[in-house]
C-alpha atoms as a PDB file:
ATOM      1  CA  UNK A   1       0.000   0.000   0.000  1.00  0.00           C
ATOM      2  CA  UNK A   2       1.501   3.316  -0.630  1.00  0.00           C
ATOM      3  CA  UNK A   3       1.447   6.304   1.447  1.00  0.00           C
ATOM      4  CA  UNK A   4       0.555  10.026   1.517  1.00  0.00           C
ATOM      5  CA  UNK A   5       2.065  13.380   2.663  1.00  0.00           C
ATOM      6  CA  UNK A   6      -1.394  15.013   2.006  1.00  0.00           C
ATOM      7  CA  UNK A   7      -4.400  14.513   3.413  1.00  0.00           C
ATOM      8  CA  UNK A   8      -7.685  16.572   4.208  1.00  0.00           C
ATOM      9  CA  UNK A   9      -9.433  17.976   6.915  1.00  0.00           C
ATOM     10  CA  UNK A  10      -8.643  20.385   9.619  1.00  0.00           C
ATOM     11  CA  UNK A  11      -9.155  20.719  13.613  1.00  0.00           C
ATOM     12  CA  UNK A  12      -8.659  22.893  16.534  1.00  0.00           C
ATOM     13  CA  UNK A  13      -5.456  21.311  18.100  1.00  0.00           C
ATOM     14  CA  UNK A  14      -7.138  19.886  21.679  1.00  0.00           C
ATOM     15  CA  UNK A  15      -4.405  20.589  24.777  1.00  0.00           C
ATOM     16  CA  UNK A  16      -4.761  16.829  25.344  1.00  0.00           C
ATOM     17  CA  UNK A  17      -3.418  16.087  21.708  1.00  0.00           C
ATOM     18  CA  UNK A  18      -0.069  17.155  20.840  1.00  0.00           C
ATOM     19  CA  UNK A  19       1.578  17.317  17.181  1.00  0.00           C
ATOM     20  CA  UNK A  20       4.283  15.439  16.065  1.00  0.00           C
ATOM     21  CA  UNK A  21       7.755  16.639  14.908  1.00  0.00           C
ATOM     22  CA  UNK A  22       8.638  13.698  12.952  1.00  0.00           C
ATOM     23  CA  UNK A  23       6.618  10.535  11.716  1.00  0.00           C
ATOM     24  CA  UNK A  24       7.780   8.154   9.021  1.00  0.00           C
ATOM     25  CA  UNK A  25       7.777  11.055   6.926  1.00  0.00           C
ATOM     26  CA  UNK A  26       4.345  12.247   7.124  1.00  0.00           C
ATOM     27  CA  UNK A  27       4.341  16.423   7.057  1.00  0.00           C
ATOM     28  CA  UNK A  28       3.403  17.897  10.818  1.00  0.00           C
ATOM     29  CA  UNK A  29       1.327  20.510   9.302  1.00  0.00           C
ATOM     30  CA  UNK A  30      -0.725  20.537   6.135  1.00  0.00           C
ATOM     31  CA  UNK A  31      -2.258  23.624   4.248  1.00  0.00           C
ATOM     32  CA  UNK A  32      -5.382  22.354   3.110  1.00  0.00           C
ATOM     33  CA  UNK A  33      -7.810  24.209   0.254  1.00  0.00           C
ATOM     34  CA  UNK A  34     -10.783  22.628   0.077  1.00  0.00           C
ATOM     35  CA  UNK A  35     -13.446  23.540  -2.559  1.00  0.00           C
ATOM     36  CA  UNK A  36     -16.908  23.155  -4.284  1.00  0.00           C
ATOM     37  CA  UNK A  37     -16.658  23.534  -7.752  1.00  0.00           C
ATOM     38  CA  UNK A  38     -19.575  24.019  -9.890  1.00  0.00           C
ATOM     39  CA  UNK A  39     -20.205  21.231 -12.421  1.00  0.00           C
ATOM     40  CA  UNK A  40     -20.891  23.884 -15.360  1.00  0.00           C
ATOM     41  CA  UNK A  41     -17.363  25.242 -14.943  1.00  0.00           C
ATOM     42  CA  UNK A  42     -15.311  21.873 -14.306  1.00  0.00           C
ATOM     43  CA  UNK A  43     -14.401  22.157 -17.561  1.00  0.00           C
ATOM     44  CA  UNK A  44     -12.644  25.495 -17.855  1.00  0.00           C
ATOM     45  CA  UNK A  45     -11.733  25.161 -13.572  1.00  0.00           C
ATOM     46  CA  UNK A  46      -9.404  22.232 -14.575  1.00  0.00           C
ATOM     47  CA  UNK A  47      -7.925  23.450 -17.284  1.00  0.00           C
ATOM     48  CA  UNK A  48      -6.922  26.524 -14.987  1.00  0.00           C
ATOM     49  CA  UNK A  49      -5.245  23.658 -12.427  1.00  0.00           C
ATOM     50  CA  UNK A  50      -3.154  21.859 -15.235  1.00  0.00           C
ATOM     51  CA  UNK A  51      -2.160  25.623 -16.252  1.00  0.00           C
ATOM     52  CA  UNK A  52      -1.406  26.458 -12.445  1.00  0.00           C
ATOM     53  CA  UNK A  53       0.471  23.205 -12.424  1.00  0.00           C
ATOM     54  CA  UNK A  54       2.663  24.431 -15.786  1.00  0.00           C
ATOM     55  CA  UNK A  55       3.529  27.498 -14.167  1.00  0.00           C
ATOM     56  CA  UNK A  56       4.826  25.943 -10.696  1.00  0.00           C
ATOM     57  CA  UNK A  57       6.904  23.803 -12.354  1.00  0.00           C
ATOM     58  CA  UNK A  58       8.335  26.794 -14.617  1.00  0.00           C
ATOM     59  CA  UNK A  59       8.749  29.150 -11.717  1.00  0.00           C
ATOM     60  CA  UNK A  60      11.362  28.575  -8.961  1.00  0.00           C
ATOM     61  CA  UNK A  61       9.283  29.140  -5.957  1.00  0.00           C
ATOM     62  CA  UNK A  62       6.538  26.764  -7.225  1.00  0.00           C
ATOM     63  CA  UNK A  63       5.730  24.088  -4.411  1.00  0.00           C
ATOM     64  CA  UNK A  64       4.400  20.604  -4.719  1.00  0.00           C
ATOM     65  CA  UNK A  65       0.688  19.667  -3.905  1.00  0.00           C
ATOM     66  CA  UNK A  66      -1.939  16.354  -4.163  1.00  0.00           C
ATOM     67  CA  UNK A  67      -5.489  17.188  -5.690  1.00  0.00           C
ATOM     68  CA  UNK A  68      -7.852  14.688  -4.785  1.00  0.00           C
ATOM     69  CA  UNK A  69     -11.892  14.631  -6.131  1.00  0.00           C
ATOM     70  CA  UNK A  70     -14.244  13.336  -3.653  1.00  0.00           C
ATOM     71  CA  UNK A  71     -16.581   9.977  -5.152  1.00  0.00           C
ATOM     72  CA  UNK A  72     -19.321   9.997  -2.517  1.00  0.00           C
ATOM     73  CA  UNK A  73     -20.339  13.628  -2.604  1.00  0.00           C
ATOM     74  CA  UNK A  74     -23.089  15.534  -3.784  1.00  0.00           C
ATOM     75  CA  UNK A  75     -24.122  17.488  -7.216  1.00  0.00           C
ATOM     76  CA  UNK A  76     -21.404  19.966  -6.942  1.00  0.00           C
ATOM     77  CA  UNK A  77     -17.599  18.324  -7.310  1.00  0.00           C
ATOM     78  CA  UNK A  78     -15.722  17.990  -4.308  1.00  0.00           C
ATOM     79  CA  UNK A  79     -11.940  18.656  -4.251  1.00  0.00           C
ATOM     80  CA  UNK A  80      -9.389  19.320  -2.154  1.00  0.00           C
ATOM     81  CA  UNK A  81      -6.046  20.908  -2.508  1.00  0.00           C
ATOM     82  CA  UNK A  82      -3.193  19.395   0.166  1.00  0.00           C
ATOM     83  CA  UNK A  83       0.377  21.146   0.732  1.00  0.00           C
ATOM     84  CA  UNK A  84       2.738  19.215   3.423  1.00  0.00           C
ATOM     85  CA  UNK A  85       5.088  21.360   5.439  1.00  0.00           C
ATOM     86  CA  UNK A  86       7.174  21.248   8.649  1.00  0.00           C
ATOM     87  CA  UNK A  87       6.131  24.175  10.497  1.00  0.00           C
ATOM     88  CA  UNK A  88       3.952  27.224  10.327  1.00  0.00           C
ATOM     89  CA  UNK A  89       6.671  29.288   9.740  1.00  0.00           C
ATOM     90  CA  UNK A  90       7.062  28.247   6.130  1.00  0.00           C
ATOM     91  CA  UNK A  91       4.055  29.830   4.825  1.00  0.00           C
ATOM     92  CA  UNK A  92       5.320  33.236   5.291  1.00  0.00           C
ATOM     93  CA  UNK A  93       7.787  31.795   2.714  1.00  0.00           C
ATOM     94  CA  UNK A  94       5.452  30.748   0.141  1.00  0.00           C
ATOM     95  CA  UNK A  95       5.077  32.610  -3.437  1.00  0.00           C
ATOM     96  CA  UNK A  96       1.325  33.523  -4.448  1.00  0.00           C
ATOM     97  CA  UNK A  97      -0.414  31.588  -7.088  1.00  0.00           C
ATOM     98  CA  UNK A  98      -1.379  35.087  -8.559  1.00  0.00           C
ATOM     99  CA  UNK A  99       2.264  36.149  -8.442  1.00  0.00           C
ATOM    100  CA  UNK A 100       3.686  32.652  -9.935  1.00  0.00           C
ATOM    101  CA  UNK A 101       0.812  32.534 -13.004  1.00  0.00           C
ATOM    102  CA  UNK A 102       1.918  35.837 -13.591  1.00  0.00           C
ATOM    103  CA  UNK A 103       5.642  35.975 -13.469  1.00  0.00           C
ATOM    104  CA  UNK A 104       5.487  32.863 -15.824  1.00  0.00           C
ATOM    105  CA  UNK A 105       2.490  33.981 -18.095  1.00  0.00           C
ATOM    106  CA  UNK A 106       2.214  37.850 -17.840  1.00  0.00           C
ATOM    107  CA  UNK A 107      -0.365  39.696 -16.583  1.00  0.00           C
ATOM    108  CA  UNK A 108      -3.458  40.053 -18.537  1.00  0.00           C
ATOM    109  CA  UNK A 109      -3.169  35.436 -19.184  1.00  0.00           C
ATOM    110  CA  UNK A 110      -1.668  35.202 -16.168  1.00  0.00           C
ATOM    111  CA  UNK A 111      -4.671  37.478 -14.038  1.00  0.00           C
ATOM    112  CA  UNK A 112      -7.353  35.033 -16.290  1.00  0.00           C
ATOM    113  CA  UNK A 113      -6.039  32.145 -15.676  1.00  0.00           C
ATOM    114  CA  UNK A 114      -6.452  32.883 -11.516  1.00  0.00           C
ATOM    115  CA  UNK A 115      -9.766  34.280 -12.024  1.00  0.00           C
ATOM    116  CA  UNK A 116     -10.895  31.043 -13.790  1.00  0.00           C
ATOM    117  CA  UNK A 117      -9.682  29.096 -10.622  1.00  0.00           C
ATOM    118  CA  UNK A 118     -11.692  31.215  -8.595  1.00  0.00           C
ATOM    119  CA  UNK A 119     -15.263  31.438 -10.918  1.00  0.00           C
ATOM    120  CA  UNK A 120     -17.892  28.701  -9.814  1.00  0.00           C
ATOM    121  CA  UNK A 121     -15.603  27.696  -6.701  1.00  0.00           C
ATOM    122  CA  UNK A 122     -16.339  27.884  -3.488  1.00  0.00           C
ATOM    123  CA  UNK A 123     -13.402  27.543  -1.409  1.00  0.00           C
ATOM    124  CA  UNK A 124     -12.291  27.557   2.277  1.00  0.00           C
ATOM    125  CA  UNK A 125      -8.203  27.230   3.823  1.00  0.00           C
ATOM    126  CA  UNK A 126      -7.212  25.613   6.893  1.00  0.00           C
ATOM    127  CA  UNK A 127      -4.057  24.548   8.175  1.00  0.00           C
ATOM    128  CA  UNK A 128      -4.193  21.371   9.882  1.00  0.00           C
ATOM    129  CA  UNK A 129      -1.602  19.277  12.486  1.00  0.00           C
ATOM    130  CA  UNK A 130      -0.348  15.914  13.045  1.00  0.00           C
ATOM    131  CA  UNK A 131      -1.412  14.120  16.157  1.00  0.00           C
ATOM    132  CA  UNK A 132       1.303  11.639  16.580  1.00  0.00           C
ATOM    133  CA  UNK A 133      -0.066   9.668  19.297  1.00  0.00           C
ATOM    134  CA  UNK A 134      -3.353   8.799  18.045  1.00  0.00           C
ATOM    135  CA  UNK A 135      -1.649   7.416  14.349  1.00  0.00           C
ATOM    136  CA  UNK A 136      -0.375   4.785  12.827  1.00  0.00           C
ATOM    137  CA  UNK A 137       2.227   6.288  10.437  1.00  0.00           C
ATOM    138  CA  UNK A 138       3.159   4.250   7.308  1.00  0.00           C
ATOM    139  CA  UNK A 139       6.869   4.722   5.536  1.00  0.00           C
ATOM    140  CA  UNK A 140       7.230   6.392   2.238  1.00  0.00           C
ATOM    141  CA  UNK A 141       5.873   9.338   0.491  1.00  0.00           C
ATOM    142  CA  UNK A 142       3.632   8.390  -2.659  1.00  0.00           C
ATOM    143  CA  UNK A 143       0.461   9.467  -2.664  1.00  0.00           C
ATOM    144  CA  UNK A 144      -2.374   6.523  -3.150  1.00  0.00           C
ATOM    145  CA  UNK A 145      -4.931   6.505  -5.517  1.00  0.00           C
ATOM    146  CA  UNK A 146      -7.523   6.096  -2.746  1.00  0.00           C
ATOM    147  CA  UNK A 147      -7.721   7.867   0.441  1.00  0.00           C
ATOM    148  CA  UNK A 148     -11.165   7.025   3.176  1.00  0.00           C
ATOM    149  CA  UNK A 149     -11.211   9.648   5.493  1.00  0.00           C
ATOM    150  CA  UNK A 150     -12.914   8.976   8.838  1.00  0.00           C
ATOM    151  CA  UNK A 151     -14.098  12.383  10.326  1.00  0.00           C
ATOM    152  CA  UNK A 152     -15.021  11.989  13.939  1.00  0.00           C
ATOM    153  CA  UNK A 153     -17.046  14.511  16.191  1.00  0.00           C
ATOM    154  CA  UNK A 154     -16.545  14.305  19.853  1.00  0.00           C
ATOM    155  CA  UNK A 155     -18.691  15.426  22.103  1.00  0.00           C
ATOM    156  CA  UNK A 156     -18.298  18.528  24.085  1.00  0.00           C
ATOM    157  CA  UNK A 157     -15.844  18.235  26.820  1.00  0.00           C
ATOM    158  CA  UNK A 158     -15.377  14.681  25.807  1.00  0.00           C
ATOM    159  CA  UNK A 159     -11.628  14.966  23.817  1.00  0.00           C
ATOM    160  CA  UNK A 160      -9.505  14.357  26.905  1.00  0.00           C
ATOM    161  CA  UNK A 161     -11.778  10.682  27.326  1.00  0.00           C
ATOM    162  CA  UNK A 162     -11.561  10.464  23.411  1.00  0.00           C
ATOM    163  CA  UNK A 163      -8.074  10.951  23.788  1.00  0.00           C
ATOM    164  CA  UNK A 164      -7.441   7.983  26.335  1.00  0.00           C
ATOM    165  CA  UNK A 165     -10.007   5.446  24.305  1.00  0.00           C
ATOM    166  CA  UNK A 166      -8.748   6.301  21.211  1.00  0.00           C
ATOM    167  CA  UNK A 167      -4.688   5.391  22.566  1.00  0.00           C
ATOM    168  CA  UNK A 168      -6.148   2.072  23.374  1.00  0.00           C
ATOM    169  CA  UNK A 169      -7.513   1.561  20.086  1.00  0.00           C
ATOM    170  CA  UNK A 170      -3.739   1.955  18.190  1.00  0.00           C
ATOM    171  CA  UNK A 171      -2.283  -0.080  21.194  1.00  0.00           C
ATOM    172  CA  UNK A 172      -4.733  -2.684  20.074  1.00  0.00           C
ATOM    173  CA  UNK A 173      -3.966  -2.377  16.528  1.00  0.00           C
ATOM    174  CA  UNK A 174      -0.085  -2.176  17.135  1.00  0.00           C
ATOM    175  CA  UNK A 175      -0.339  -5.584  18.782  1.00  0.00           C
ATOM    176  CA  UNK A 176      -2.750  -7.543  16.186  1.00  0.00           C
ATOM    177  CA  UNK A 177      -3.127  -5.288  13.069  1.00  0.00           C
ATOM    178  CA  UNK A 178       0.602  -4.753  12.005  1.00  0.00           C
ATOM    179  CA  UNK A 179      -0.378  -3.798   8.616  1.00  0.00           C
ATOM    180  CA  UNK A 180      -2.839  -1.587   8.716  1.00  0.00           C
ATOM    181  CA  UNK A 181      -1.988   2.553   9.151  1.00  0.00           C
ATOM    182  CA  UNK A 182      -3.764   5.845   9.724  1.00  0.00           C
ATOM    183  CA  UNK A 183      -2.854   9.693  10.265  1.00  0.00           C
ATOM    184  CA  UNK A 184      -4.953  11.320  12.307  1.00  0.00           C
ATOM    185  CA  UNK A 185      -4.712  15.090  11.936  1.00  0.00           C
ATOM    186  CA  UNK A 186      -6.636  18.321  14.081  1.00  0.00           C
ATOM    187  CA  UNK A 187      -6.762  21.821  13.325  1.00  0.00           C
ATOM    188  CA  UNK A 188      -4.253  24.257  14.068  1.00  0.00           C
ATOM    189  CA  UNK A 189      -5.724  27.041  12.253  1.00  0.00           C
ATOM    190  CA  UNK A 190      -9.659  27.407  11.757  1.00  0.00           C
ATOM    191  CA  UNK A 191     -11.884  24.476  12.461  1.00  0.00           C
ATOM    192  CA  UNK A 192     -13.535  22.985  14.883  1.00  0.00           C
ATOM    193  CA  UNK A 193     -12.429  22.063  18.083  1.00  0.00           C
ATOM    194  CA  UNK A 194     -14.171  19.301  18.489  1.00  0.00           C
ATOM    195  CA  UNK A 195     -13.333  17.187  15.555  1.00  0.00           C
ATOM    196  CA  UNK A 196     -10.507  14.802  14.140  1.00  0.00           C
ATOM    197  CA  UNK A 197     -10.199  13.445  10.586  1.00  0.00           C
ATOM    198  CA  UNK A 198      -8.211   9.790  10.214  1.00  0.00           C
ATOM    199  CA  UNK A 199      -7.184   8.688   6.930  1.00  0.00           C
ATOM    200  CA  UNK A 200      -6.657   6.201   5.131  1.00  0.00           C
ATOM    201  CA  UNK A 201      -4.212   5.495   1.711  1.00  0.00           C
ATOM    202  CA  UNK A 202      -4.910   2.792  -0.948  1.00  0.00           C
ATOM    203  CA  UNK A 203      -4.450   1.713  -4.249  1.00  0.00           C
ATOM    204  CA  UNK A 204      -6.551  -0.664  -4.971  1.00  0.00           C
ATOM    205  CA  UNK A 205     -10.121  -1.841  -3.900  1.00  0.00           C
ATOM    206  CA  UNK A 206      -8.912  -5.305  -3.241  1.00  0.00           C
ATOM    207  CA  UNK A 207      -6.445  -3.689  -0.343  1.00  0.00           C
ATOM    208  CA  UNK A 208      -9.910  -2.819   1.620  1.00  0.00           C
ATOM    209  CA  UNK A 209     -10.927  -6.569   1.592  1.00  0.00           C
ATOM    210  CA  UNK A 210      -8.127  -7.015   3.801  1.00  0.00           C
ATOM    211  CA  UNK A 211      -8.809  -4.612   6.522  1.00  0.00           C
ATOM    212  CA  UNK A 212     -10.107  -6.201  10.055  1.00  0.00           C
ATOM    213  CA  UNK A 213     -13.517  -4.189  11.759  1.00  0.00           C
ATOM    214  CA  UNK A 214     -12.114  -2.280  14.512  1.00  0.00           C
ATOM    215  CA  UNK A 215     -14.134  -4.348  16.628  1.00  0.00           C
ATOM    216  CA  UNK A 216     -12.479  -7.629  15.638  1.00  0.00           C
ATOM    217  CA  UNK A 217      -9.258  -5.993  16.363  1.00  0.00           C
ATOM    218  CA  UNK A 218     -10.209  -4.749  19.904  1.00  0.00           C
ATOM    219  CA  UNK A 219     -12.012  -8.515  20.429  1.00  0.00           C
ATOM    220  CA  UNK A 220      -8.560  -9.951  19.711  1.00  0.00           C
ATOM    221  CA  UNK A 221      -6.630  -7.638  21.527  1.00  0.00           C
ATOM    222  CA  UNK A 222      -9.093  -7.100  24.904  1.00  0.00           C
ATOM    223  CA  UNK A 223     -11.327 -10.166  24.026  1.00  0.00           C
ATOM    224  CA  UNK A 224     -14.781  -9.891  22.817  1.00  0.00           C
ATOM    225  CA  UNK A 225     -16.667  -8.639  25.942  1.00  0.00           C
ATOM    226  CA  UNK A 226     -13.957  -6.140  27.271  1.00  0.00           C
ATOM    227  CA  UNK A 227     -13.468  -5.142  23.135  1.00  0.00           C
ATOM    228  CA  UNK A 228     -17.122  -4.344  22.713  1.00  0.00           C
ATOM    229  CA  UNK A 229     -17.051  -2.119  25.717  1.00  0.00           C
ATOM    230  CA  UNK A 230     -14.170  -0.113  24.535  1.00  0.00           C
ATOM    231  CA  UNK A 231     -16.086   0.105  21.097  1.00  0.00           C
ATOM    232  CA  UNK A 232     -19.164   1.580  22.860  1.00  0.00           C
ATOM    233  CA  UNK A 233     -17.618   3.411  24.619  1.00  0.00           C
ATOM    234  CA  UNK A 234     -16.186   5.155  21.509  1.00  0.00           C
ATOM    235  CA  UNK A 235     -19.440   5.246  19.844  1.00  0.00           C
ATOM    236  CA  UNK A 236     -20.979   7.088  22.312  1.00  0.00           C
ATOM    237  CA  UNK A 237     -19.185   9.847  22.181  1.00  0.00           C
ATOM    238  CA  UNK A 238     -18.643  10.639  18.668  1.00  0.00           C
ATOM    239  CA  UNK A 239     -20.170  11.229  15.358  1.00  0.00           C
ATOM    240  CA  UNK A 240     -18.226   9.319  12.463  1.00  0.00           C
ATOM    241  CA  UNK A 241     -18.941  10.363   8.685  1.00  0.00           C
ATOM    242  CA  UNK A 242     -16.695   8.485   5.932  1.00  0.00           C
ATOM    243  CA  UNK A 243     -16.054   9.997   2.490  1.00  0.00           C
ATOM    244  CA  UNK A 244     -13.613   8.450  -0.401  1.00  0.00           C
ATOM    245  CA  UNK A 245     -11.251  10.543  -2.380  1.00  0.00           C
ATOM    246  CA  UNK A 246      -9.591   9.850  -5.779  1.00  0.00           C
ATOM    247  CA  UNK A 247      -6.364  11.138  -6.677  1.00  0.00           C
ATOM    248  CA  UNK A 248      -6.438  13.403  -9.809  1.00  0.00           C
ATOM    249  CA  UNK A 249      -2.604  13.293 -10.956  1.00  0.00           C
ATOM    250  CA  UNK A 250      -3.434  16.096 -13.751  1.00  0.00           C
ATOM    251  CA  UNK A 251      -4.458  18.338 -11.483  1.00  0.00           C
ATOM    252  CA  UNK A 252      -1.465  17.270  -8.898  1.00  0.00           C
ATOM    253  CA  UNK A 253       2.368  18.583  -8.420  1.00  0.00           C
ATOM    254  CA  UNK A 254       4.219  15.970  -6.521  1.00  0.00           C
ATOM    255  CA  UNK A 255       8.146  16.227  -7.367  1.00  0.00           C
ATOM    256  CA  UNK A 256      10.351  16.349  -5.082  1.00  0.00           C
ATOM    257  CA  UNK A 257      10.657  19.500  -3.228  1.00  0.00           C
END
């Protein structure tokens, strides 16, 4: 299974969850755009990105990103924008899009080509951080074809109970799910508080056949009556909604930094 340095989803950073500095390569912080494009002006909107991805790679401030489309969403088109980074101080660094699509293109195509990305989009950015000790890093940096993202609500004033549950759960899945690995990232920047968003890298359908219920895992590791407690436990204190992205390489910059 390959891995990813960019995922989706952002979170207030909860004092009881702490990001990490270093994790099998995953990025500590991610700049996240995530967007609602209308389906009239996918079209024109892509051809923008592939432009936008020209330019970077012409320009010598242009940075690397992973564009993935969401397959479960709703009549718009879902898709988010993912930038890795190791700390907040690097986006002071960063060169514009506006200022990179029109040092390589010149003004007037340049200043179209942005406000194409911007017509029939509606867009939000959020920086989100890694929470090392609820994750299950993988090694490598590819990004998979697949990602399921697992966005959990906790209840208010639950996180720090969350937080100790949750531990469990990886302990459980250190010790008889060797194979299988999640980042779990909150917000550091904009968000809500009381959310974290898991996820989940794959290539290939058949790779999901071989996953284990979290309950099996937890019945193996605990056994089956002390599992299922730990499992409601969990469930009664959060909201989980799924989603499942597909990598869209065109509209993608992933060399090497």
């Amino acid at each position: 299974m390959k891995s990813t340095l960019v995922l989706i989803g952002v979170l207030t950073l909860a004092p009881t969850l702490v990001p990490a500095q270093d994790a099998s390569g995953a990025p500590p912080y991610l700049l996240v755009i995530d967007g609602e494009v209308d389906k009239s002006a996918i079209g024109s909107w892509s051809k923008a990105v592939v432009t936008l991805v020209g330019a970077h790679d012409a320009h010598p401030d242009g940075t690397n990103w992973a564009a993935f489309r969401e397959l479960t969403g709703g009549p718009d088109i879902r898709v988010g924008f993912f930038h890795g980074f190791s700390k907040l101080a690097e986006l002071d660094e960063w060169t514009s899009n506006r200022k990179i699509l029109v040092d390589v293109l010149g003004p007037i195509e340049g200043g179209a080509v942005k406000d194409t990305l911007s017509r029939g989009v509606v867009s939000s950015d959020r920086v989100a951080s890694l929470v090392n000790e609820l994750s299950r890093p993988w090694t490598g940096a590819a990004a998979p074809n697949y990602l399921w993202v697992a966005t959990v609500r906790v209840a208010d004033g639950k996180m720090t109970e969350y937080a100790a549950l949750a531990k469990r759960v990886r302990r459980a899945f250190d010790e008889h799910a060797g194979d299988v690995h999640w980042l779990c990232y909150a917000n550091a920047i904009g968000g809500d508080g009381s959310e974290l968003v898991y996820y989940y890298g794959f290539d290939t359908f058949a790779e999901v056949d071989s996953w284990p219920s979290r309950r099996g895992v937890l019945s193996a590791a605990l056994g089956e009556r002390n599992g299922g407690r730990l499992a409601s436990a969990l469930e009664a204190i959060t909201e989980t909604t799924t989603s499942l992205w597909r990598l869209e390489p065109e509209l993608s910059r992933l060399g090497s930094e």
